[in-house]
C-alpha atoms as a PDB file:
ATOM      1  CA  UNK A   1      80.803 118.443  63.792  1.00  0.00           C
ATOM      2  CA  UNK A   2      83.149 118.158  66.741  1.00  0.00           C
ATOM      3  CA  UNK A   3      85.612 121.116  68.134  1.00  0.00           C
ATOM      4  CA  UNK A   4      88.364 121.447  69.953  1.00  0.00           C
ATOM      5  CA  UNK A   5      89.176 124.195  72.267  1.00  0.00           C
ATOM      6  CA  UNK A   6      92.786 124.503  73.906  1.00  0.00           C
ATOM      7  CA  UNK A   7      93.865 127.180  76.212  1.00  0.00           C
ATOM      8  CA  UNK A   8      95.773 128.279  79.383  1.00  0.00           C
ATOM      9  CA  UNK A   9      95.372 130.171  82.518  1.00  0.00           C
ATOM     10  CA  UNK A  10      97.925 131.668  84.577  1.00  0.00           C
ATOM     11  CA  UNK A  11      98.077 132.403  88.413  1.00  0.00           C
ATOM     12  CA  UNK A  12     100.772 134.009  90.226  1.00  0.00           C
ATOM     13  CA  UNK A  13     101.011 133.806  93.675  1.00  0.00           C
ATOM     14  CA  UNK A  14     103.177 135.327  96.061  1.00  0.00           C
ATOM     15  CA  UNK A  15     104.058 134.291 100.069  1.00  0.00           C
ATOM     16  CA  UNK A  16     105.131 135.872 102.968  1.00  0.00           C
ATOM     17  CA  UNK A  17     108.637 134.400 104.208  1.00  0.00           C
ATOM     18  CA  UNK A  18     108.038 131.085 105.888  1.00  0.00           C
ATOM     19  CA  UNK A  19     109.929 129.780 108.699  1.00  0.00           C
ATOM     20  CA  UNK A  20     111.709 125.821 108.582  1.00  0.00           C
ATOM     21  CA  UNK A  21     109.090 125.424 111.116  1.00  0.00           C
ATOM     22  CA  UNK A  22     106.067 126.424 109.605  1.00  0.00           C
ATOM     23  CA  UNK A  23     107.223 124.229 106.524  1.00  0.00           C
ATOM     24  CA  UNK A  24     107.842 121.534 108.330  1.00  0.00           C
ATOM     25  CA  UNK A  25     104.626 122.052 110.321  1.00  0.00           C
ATOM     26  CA  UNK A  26     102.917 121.910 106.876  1.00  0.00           C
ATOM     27  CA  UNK A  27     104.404 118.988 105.316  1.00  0.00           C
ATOM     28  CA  UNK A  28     103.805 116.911 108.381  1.00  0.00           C
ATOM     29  CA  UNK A  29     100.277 117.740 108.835  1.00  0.00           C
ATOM     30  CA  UNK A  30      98.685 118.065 105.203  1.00  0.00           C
ATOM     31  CA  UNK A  31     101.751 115.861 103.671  1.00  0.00           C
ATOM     32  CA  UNK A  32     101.446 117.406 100.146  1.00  0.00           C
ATOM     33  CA  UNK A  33     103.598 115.700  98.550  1.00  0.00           C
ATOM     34  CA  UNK A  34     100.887 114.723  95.699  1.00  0.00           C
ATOM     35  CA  UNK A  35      99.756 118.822  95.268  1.00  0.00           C
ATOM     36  CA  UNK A  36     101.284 120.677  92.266  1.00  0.00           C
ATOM     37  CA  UNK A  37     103.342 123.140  93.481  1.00  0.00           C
ATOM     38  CA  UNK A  38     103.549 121.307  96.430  1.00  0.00           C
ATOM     39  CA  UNK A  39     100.698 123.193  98.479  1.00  0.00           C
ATOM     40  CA  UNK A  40      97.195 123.510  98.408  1.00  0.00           C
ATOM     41  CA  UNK A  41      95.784 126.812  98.610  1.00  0.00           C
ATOM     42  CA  UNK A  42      93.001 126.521 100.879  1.00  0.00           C
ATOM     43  CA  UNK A  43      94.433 124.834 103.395  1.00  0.00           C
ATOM     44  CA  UNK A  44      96.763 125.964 106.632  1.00  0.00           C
ATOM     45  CA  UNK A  45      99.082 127.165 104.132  1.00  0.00           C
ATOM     46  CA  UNK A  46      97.603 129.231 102.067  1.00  0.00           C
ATOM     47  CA  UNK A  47      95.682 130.699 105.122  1.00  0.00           C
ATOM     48  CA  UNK A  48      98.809 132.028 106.835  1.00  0.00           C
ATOM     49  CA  UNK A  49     101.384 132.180 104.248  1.00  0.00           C
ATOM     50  CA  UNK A  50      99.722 133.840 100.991  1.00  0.00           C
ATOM     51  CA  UNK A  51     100.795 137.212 100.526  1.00  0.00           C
ATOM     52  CA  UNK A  52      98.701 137.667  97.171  1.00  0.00           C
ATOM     53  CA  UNK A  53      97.624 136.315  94.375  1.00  0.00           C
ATOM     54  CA  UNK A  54      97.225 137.767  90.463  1.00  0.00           C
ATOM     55  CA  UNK A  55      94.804 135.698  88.782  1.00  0.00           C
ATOM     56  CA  UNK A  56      91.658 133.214  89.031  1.00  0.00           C
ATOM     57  CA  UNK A  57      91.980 131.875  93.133  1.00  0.00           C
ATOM     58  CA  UNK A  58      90.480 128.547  91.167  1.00  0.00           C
ATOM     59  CA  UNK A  59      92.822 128.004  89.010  1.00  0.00           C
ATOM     60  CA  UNK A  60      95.496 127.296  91.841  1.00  0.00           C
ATOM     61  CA  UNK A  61      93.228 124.999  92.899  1.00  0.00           C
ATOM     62  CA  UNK A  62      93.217 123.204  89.689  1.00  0.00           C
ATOM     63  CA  UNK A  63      90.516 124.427  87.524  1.00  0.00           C
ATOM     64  CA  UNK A  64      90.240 127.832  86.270  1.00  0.00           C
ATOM     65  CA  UNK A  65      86.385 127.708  86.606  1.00  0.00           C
ATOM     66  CA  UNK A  66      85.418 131.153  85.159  1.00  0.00           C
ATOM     67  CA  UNK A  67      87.375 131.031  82.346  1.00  0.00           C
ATOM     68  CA  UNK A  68      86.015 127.490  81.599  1.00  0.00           C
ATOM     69  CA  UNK A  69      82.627 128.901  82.077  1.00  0.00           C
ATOM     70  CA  UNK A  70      83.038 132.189  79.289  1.00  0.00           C
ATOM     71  CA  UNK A  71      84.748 129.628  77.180  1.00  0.00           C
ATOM     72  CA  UNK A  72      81.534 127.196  76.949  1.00  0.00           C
ATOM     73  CA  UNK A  73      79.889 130.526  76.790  1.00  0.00           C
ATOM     74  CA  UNK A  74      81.647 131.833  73.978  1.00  0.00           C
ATOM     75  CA  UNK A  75      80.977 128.196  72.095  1.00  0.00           C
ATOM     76  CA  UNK A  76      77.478 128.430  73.107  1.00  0.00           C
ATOM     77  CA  UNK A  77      76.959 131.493  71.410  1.00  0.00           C
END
């Protein structure tokens, strides 16, 4: 018997101000133009620019790894 389980995970994440040139910096160096949100956390970015996050650091990254993990848990069980 098969199952199907469908949810969502949320992040919000907040930056300092960013000068044209740090922006432009960014985009010419790490050229994200294929990064949702147009940025990749862990990278230059994300080092200087993030303020804070709410939420599962992963899951800007693309996977929300922890709650994928207590959701095969809770199937599991």
């Amino acid at each position: 018997r098969s199952r199907e389980v469908v949810f969502a995970d949320a992040t919000e994440v907040w930056f300092y101000e960013l000068t044209d040139e740090q922006i432009d910096f960014y985009v010419r160096q790490y050229q994200p133009f294929d990064k949702a949100g147009a940025y990749a956390i862990q990278e230059w970015i994300g080092v200087i620019g993030i303020k804070s996050i709410t939420g599962d650091f992963y899951n800007v990254m693309g996977l929300p790894i922890s709650r994928v993990y207590r959701e095969l848990a809770a199937i599991g069980s």
